[in-house]
Protein backbone atom coordinates (compact mmCIF):
# COMPACT_ATOMS: atom_id res chain seq x y z
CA UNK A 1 230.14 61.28 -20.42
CA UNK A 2 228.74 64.67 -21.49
CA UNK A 3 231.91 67.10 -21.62
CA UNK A 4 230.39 70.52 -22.12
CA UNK A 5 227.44 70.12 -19.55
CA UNK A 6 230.27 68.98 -16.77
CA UNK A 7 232.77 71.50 -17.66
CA UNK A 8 231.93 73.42 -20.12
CA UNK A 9 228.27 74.86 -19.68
CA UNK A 10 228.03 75.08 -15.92
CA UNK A 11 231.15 77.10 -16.15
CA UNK A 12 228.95 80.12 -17.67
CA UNK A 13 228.55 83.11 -15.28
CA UNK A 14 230.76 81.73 -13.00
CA UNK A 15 231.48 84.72 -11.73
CA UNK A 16 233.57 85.77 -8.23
CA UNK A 17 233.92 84.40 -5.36
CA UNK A 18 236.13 81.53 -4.92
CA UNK A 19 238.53 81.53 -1.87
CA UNK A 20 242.00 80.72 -1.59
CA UNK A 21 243.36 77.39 -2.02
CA UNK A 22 244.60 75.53 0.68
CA UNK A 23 245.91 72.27 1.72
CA UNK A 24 247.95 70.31 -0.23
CA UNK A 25 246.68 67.25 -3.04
CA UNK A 26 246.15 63.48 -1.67
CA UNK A 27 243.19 61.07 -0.83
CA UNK A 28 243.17 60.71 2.95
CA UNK A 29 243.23 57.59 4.72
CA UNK A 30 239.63 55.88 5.30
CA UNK A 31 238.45 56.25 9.20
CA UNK A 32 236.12 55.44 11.22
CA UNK A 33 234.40 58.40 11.86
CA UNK A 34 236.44 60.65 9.44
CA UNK A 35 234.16 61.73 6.88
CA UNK A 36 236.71 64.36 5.15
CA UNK A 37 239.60 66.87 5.73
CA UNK A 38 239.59 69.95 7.97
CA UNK A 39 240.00 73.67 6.81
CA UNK A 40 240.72 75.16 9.17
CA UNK A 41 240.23 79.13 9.56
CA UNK A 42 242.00 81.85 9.90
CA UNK A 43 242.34 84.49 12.71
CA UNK A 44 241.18 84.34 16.31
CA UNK A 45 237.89 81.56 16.56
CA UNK A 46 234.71 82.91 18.83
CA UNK A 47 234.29 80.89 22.30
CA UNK A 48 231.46 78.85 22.32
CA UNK A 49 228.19 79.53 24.09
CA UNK A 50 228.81 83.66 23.40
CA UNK A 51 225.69 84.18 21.07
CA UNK A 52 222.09 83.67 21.30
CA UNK A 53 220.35 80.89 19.18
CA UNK A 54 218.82 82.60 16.11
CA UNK A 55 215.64 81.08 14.39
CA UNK A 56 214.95 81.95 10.68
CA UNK A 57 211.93 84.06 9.94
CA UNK A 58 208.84 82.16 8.71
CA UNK A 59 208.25 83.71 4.99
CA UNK A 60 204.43 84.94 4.36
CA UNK A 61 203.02 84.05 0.86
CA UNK A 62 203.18 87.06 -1.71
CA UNK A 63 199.33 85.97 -2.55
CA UNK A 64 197.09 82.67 -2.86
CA UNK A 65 194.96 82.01 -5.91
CA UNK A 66 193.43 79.02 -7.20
CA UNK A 67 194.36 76.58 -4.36
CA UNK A 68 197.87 77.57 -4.04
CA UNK A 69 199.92 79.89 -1.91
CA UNK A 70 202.91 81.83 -3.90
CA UNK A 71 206.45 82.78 -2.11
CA UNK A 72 208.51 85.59 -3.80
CA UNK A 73 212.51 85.03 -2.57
CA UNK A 74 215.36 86.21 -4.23
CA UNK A 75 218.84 85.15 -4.01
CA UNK A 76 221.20 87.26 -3.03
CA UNK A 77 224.59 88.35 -1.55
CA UNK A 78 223.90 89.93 2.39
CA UNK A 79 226.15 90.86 4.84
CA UNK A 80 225.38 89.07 8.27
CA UNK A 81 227.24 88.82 11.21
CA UNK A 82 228.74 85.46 12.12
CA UNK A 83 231.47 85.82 14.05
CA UNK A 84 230.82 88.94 16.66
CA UNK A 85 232.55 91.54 15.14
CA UNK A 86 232.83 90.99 11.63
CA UNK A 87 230.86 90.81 8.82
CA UNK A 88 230.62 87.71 6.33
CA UNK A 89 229.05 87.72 2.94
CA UNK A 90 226.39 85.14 2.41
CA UNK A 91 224.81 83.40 -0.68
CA UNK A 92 221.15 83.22 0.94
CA UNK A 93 217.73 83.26 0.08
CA UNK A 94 216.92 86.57 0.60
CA UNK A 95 220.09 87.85 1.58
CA UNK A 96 220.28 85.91 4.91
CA UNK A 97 221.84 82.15 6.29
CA UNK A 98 219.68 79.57 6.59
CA UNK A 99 217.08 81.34 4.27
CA UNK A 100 213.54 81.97 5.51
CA UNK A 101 212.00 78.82 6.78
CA UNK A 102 208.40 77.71 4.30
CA UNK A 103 205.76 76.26 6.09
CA UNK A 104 203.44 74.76 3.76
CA UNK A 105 200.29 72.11 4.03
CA UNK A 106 200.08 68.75 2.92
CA UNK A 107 198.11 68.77 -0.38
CA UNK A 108 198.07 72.03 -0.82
CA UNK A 109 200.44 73.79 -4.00
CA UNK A 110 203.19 76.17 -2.81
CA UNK A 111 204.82 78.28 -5.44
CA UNK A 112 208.09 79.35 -5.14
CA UNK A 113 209.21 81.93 -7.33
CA UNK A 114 212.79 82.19 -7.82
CA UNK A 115 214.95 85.45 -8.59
CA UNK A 116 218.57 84.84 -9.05
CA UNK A 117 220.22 88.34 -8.19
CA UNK A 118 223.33 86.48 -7.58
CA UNK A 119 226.54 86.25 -10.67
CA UNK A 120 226.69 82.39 -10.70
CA UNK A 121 223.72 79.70 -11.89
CA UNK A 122 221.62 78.08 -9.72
CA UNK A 123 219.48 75.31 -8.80
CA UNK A 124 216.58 74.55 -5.89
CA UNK A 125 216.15 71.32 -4.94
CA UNK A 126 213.10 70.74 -2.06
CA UNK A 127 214.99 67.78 -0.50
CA UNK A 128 212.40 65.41 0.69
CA UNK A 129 209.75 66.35 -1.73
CA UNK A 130 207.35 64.82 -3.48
CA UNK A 131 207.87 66.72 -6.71
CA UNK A 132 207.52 66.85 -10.32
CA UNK A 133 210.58 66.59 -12.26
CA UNK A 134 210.74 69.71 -13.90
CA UNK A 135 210.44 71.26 -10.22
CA UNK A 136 212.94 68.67 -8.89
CA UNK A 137 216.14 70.93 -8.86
CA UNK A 138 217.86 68.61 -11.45
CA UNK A 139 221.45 69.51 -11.22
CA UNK A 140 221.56 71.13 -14.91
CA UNK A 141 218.21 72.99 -14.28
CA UNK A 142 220.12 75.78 -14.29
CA UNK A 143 218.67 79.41 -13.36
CA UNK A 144 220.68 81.72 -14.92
CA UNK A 145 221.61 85.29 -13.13
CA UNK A 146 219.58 88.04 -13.75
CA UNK A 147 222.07 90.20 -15.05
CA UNK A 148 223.18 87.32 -17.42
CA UNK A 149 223.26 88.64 -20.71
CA UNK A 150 221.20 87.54 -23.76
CA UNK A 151 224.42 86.07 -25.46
CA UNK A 152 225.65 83.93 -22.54
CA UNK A 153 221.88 83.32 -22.17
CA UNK A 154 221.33 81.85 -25.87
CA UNK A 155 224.88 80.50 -25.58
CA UNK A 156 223.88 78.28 -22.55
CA UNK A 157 220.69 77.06 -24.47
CA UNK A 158 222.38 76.26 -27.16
CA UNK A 159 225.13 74.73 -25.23
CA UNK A 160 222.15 71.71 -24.53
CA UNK A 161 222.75 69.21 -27.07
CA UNK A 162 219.52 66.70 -25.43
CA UNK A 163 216.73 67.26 -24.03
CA UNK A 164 218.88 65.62 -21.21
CA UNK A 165 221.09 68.33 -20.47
CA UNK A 166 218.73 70.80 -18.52
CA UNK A 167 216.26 73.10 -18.39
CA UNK A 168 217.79 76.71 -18.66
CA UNK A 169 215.46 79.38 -17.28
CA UNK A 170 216.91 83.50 -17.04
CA UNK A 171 216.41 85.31 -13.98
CA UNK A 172 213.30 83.97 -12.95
CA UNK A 173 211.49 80.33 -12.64
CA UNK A 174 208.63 79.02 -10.72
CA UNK A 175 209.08 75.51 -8.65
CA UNK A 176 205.82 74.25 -7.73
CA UNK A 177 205.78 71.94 -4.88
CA UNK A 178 202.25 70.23 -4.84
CA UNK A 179 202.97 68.15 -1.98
CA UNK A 180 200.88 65.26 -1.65
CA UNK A 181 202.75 64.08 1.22
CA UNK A 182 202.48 63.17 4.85
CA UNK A 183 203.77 66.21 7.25
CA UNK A 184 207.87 66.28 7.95
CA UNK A 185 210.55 68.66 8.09
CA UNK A 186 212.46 69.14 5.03
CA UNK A 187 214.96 71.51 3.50
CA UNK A 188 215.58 73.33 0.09
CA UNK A 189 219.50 73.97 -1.04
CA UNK A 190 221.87 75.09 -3.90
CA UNK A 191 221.86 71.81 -6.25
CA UNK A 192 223.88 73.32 -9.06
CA UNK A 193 226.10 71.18 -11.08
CA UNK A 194 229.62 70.46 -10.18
CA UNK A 195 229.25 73.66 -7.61
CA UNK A 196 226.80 72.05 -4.97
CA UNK A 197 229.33 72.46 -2.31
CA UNK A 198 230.96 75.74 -2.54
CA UNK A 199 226.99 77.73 -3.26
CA UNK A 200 225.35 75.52 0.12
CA UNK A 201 228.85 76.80 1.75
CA UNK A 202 228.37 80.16 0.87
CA UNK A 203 224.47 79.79 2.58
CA UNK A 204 222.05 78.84 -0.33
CA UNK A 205 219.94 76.47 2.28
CA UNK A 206 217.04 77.23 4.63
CA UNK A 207 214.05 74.60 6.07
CA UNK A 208 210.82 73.60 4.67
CA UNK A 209 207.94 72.64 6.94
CA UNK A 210 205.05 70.84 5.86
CA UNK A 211 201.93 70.23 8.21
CA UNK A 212 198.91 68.08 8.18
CA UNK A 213 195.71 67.79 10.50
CA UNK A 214 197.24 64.64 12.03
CA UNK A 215 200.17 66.34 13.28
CA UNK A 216 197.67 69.20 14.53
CA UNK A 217 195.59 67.10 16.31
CA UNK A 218 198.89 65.85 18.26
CA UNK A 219 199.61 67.34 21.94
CA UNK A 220 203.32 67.91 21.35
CA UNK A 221 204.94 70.99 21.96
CA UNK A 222 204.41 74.18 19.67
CA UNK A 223 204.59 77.17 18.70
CA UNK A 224 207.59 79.21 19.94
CA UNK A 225 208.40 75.69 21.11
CA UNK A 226 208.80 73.81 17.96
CA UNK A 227 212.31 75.03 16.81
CA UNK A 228 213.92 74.27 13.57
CA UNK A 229 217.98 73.48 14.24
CA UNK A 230 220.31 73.39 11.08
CA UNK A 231 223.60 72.08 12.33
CA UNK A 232 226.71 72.83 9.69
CA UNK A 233 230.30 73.35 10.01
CA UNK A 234 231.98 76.43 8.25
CA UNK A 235 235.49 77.52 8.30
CA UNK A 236 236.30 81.70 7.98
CA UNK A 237 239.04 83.81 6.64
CA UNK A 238 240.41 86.51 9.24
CA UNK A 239 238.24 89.25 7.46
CA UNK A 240 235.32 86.97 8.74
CA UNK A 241 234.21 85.66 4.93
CA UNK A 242 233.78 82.08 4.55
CA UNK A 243 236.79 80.08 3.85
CA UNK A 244 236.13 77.13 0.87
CA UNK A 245 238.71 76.16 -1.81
CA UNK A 246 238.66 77.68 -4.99
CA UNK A 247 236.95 76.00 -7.95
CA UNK A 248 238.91 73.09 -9.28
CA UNK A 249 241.27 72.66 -6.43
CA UNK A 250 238.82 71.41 -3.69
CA UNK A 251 238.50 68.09 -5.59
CA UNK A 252 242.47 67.95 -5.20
CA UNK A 253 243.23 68.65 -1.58
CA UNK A 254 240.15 68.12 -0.22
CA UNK A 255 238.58 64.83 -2.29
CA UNK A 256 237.21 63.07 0.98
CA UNK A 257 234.60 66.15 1.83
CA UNK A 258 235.59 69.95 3.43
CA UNK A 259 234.91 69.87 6.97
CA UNK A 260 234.62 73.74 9.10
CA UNK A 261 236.22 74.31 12.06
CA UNK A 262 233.23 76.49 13.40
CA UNK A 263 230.15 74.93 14.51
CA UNK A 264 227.02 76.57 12.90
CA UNK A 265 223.61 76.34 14.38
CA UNK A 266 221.01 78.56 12.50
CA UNK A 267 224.37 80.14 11.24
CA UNK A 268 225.26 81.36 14.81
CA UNK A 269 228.57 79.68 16.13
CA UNK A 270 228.01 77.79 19.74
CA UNK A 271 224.93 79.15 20.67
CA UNK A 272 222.71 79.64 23.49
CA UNK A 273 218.96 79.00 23.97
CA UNK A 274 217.05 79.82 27.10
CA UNK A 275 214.03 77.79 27.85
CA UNK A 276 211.99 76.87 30.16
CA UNK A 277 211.50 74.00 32.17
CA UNK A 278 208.87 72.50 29.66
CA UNK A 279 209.04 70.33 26.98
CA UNK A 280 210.68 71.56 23.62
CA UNK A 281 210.48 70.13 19.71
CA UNK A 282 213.80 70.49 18.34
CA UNK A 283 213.98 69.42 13.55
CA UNK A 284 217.15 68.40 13.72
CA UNK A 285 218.65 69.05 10.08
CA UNK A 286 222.24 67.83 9.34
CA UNK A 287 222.82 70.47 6.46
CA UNK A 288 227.05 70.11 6.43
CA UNK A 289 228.75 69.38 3.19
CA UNK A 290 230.34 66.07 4.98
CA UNK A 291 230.49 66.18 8.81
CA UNK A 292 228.41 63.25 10.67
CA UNK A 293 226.85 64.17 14.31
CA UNK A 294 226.54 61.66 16.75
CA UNK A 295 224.47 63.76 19.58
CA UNK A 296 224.50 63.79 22.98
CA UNK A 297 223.14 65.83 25.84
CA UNK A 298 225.38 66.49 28.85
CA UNK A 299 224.67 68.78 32.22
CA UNK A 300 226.93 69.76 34.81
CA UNK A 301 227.54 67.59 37.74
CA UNK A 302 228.00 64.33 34.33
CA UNK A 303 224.06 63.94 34.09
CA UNK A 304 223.31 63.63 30.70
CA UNK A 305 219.76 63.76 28.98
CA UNK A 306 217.94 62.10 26.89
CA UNK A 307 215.72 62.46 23.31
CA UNK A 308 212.87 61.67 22.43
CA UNK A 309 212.61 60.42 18.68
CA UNK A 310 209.00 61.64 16.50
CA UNK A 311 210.14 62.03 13.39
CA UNK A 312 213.21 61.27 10.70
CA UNK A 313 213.26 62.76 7.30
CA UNK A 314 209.64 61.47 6.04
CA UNK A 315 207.41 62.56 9.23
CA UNK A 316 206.25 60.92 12.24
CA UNK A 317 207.22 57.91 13.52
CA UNK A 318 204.76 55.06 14.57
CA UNK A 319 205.25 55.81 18.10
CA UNK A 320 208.42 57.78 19.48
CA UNK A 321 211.71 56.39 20.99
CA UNK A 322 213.82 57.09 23.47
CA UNK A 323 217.76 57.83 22.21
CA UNK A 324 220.27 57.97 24.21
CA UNK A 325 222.61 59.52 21.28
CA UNK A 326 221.60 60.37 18.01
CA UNK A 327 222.90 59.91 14.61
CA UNK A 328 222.95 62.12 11.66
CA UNK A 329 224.97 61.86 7.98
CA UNK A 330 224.71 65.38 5.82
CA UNK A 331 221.17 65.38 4.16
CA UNK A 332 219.08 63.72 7.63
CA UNK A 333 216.76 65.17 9.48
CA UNK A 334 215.68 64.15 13.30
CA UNK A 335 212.41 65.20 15.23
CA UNK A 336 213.35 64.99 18.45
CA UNK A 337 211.57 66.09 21.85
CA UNK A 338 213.40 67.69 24.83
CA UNK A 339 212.24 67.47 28.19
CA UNK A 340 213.98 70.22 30.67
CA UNK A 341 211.33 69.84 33.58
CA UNK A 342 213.74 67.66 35.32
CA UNK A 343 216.64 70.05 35.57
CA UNK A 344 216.35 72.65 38.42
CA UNK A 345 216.45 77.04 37.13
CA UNK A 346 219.89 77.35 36.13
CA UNK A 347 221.31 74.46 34.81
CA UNK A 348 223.04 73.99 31.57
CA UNK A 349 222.68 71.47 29.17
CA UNK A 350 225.40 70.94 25.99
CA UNK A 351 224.69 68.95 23.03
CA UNK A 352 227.46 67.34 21.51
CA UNK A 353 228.81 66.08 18.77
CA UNK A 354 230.57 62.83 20.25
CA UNK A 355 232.62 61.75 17.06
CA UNK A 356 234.26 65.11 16.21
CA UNK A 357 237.23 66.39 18.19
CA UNK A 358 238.39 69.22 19.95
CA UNK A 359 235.75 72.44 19.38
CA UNK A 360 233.93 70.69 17.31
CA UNK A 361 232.62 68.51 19.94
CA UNK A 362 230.40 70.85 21.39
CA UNK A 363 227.67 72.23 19.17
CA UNK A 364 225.09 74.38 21.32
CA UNK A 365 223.92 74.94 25.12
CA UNK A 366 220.41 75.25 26.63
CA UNK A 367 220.11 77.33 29.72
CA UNK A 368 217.15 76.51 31.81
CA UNK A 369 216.23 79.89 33.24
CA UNK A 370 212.60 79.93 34.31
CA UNK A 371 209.53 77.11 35.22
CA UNK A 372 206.39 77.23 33.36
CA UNK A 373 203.21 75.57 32.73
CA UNK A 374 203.14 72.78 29.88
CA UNK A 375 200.30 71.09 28.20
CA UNK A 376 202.19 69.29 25.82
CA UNK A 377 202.47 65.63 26.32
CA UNK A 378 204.55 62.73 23.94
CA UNK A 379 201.45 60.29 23.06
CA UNK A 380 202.20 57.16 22.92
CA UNK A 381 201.42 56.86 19.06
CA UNK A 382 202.15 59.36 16.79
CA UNK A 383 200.31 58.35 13.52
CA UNK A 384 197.68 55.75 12.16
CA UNK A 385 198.88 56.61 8.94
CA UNK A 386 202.36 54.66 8.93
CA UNK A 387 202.41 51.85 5.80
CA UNK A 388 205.39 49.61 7.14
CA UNK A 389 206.81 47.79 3.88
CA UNK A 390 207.71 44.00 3.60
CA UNK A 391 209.61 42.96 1.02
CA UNK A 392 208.18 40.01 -1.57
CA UNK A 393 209.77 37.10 -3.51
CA UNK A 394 208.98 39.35 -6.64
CA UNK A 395 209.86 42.25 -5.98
CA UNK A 396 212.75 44.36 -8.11
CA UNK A 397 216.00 43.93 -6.73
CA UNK A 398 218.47 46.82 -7.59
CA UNK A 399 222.36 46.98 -6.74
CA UNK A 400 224.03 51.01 -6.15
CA UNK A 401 227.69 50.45 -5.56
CA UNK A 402 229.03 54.02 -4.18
CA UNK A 403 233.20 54.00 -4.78
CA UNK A 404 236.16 56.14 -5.09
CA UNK A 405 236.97 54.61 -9.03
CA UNK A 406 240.22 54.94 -11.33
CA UNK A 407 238.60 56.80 -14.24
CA UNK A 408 241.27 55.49 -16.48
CA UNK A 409 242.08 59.23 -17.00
CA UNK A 410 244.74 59.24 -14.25
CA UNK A 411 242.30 60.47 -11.68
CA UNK A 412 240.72 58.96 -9.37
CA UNK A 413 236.57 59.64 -8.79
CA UNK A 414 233.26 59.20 -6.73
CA UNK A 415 231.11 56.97 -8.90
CA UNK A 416 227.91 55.11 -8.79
CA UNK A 417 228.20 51.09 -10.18
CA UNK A 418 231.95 52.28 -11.40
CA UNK A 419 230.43 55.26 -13.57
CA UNK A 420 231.28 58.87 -12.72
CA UNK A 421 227.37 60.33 -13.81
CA UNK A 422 226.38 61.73 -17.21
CA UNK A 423 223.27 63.23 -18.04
CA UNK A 424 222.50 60.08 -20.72
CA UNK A 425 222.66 57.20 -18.27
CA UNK A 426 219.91 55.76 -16.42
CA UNK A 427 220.29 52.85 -13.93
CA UNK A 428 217.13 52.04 -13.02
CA UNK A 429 213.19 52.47 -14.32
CA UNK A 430 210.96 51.55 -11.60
CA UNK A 431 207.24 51.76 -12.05
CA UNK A 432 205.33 54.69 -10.55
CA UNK A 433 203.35 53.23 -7.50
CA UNK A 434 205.49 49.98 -7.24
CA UNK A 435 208.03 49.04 -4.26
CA UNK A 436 211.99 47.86 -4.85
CA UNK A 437 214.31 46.72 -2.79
CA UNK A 438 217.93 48.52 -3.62
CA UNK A 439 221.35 47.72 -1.92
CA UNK A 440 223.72 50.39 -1.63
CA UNK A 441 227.29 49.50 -0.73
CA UNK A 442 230.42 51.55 0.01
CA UNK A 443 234.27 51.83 0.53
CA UNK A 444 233.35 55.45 2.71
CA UNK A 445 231.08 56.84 4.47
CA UNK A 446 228.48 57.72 1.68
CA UNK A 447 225.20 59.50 2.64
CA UNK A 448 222.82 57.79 0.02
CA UNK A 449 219.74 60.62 -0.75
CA UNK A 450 217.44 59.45 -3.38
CA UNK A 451 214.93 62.05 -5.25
CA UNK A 452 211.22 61.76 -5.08
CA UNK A 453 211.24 58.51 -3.67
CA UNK A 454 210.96 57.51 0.37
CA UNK A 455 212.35 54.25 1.96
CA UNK A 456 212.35 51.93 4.60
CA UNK A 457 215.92 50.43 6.03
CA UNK A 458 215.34 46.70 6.30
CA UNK A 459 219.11 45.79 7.01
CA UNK A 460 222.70 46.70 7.66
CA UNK A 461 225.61 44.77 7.12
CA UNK A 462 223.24 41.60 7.41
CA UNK A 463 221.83 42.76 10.62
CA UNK A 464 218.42 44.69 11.70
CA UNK A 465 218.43 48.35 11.20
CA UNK A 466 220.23 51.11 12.89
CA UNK A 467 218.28 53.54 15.37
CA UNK A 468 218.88 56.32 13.46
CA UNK A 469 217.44 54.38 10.58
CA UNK A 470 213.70 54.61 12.11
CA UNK A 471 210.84 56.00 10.13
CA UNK A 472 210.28 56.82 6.43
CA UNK A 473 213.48 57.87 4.64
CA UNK A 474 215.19 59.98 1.77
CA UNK A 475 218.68 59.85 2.96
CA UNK A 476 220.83 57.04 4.82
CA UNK A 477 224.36 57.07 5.92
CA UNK A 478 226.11 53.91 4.27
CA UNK A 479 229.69 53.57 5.95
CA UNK A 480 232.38 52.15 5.15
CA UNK A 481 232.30 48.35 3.54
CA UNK A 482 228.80 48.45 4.61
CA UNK A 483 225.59 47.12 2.60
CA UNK A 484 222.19 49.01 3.38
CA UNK A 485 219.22 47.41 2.13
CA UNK A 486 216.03 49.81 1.59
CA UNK A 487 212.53 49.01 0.51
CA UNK A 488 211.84 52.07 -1.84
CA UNK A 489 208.50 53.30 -3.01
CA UNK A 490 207.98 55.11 -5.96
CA UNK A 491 204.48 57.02 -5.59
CA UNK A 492 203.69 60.67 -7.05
CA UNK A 493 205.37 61.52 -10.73
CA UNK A 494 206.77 59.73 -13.96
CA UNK A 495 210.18 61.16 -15.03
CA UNK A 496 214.01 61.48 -14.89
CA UNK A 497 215.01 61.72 -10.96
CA UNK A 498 218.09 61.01 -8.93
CA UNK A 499 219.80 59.29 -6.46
CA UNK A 500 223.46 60.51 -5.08
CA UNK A 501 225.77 61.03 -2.16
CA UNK A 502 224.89 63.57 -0.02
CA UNK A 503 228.86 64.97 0.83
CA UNK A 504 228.54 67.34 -1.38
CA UNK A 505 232.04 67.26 -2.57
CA UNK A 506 231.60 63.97 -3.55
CA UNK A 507 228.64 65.11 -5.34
CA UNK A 508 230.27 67.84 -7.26
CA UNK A 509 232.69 64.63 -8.12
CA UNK A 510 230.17 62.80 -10.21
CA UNK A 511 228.77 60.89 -7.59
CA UNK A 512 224.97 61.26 -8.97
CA UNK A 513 223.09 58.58 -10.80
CA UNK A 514 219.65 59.20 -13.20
CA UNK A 515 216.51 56.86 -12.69
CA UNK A 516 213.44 57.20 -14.54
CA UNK A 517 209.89 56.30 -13.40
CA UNK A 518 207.70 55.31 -15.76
């Protein structure tokens, strides 16, 4: 295992802002729904349902030449207000938490081009993209701040000993995001080396929307109707900053995953939203560093609602399905659609987080306050264009055993097949445009994300699919002594890619593994 790019290099420019430490050292006990340890936060906690529901500002392209549109956004520290009263400082794309929200074509090439005004490295990874690997947000990509002087710079080039160590780029680089894929909501975060979890903490995430003329041509709702939801936990000092563990003690007291005790949505705690009586599309995005959501909707008087399912992380469904309750691990996304024309003016309707306790259980309120006209409808099928995989008799079969491991360096880990990840190894080399079948197991609950590559759940634990397993897929939440089987396809680049848990502590604890299409 590479020393210097694990401990060494990406400790460059690490620069301020690590919290206190807290808690105390220990692996906690495996749970059914416990997915890590809570931090909590300290001074007095805002009551839920106080603030309106914020929506992130669509970003306009800085110019479009030669077939491509080109985003300018700079990461930087801003000073936003969280908690009412009190002023946290954010990591965000352009100063602000989530960052703007891209809404790009199918087909068409969006540039973004990347200032890092901040005093640590960085790295963008479009999760869900189709992408070329040196645009992937590989975890030793690093972008290098701004400030960062030309000896640290030529140190931390130098500091590569392979071409497998990273590409090292100084204030600036341009990811280009070609997308030749279908239309789906995904999301671009922090995916910086060992420090994953701390700079997505801190706010380095925002949502990225790609459309298509078959979604168009679709009657579902739109417009200020078609809201993106980013649903994280956070925990707060009493000044208001955010509360994380400081670097190298988190993966001590806090091994499992750091879960918030204040429920984010679009970085406003237990908001409102006032809608009409209409029809509403809600992108559900899961974008906590280990908390799992299992959704439900709730009214007064005990009547509940229900969703309707479109889309998961790769687009549209087939046709959509009615969920009573829906599930999310870090790293998924949900399309669902809302329909409040059965609840008189007035009511209130909670969604909730059903396997989280106390606070936490309640994650936002809609407050129907007027009737209006809706032309929207749910069609009964959503896209022509879904390939549904079968697997063959000859097809690649592939093994990814996600564990907590005993190094043999009196720790204890989050590896992939027993290994703790280095920049050298590669498990797998699939062909570009050919299908595997891979089995991921567990001892945890392990949100399996896998780069470039979209999948289709064919089993769990022996047994037909999940609900929330519906659809195209780049992330699925493997629990605990559990075996997922996925039919992968590998379609759009050759090169070095990845596949890793999505808690992100767990990431920052080696659990990443390399495969190369060729």
């Amino acid at each position: 295992m590479r020393r210097l790019s694990r401990r060494g290099l990406l400790g460059l420019a690490a620069g301020a802002g690590a919290a206190v430490t807290v808690g105390a050292a220990g692996w906690s006990r495996l749970a059914g729904a416990s997915t890590g340890r809570i931090l909590a936060s300290k001074g007095p906690l805002p009551k839920p349902f106080g603030v309106p529901l914020p929506v992130p500002p669509v970003a306009r392209p800085v110019r479009s030449e030669r077939g491509a549109d080109v985003y300018e956004v700079e990461q930087r520290e801003g000073r936003v207000e969280i908690l009412p009263g009190r002023k946290t400082t954010v990591w965000g794309y352009d100063g602000i938490f989530p960052g703007p929200t891209f809404a790009a074509r199918s087909g068409r090439r969006t540039v973004l081009q990347v200032r890092n005004s901040l005093t640590v490295p960085t790295v963008t990874h479009l999760h869900g993209g189709v992408t070329p690997p040196e645009s992937d947000g590989y975890p030793t990509d690093l972008l290098l701040p701004a400030r960062c002087s030309p000896g640290r710079a030529r140190e931390a080039h130098s500091g590569m000993a392979s071409a497998h160590e990273g590409r090292v780029a100084v204030g600036y680089r341009d990811y280009e995001y070609p997308l030749p894929q279908r239309a789906a909501t995904l999301w671009y975060h922090d995916h910086r080396m060992d420090h994953s979890a701390p700079q997505v903490w801190r706010g380095l995430a925002g949502f990225f929307l790609i459309g298509d003329q078959e979604e168009d041509r679709l009657p579902l709702p739109g417009g200020k109707r078609d809201i993106p939801l980013m649903l994280c936990d956070r925990s707060f000092e009493e000044d208001g900053s955010f509360r994380y563990p400081a670097h190298g003690h988190g993966h001590d007291a806090f091994p499992d995953g750091v879960l918030g005790d204040v429920q984010l949505v679009n970085g406003a705690p237990w908001p409102v939203l006032e809608v009409s009586a209409t029809r509403y599309r809600f992108r559900l995005l899961n974008a906590s560093n280990a908390r799992r959501y299992r959704l439900r909707l709730g009214a007064e008087g005990g009547r509940g609602g229900r969703f309707v399912q479109i889309g998961s992380d790769g687009g549209l469904l087939d046709a959509p399905r009615p969920l009573d309750t829906v599930d999310m691990a870090p790293g998924e996304r949900c399309d669902v659609v809302l329909d409040f024309a059965g609840f008189p003016t007035g009511s209130r309707i909670t969604l909730r987080n059903t396997v989280a306790e106390g606070s936490m259980r309640d994650v936002m309120r809609f407050h129907v306050v007027r009737k209006a006209r809706d032309d929207s409808r749910i069609p009964a099928r959503l896209t022509a264009s879904f390939d549904k995989l079968t697997p063959s008799k000859g097809m690649p079969v592939r093994a990814f055993d996600f564990r907590r491991t005993d190094t043999g360096e009196d720790r204890q880990m989050w590896t992939v097949n027993g290994r703790p990840f280095s920049t050298d190894t590669v498990l797998a080399s699939p062909r570009l445009g050919s299908v595997e079948r891979w089995r991921f197991s567990s001892d945890f609950h392990h949100p399996v994300h896998v780069h470039l590559a979209q999948f289709q759940v064919v089993a769990r634990g022996g047994r037909p699919p999940a609900p929330a397993d519906a659809g195209w897929k780049d992330t699925v939440d493997v629990r605990p002594y559990e075996v997922v089987e996925v039919l992968v396809r590998f379609t759009g680049y050759k090169g070095r890619y990845m596949l890793h848990c999505h808690n992100l502590e767990h990431e920052d604890m080696a659990m990443m593994g390399n495969f190369q299409v060729v």
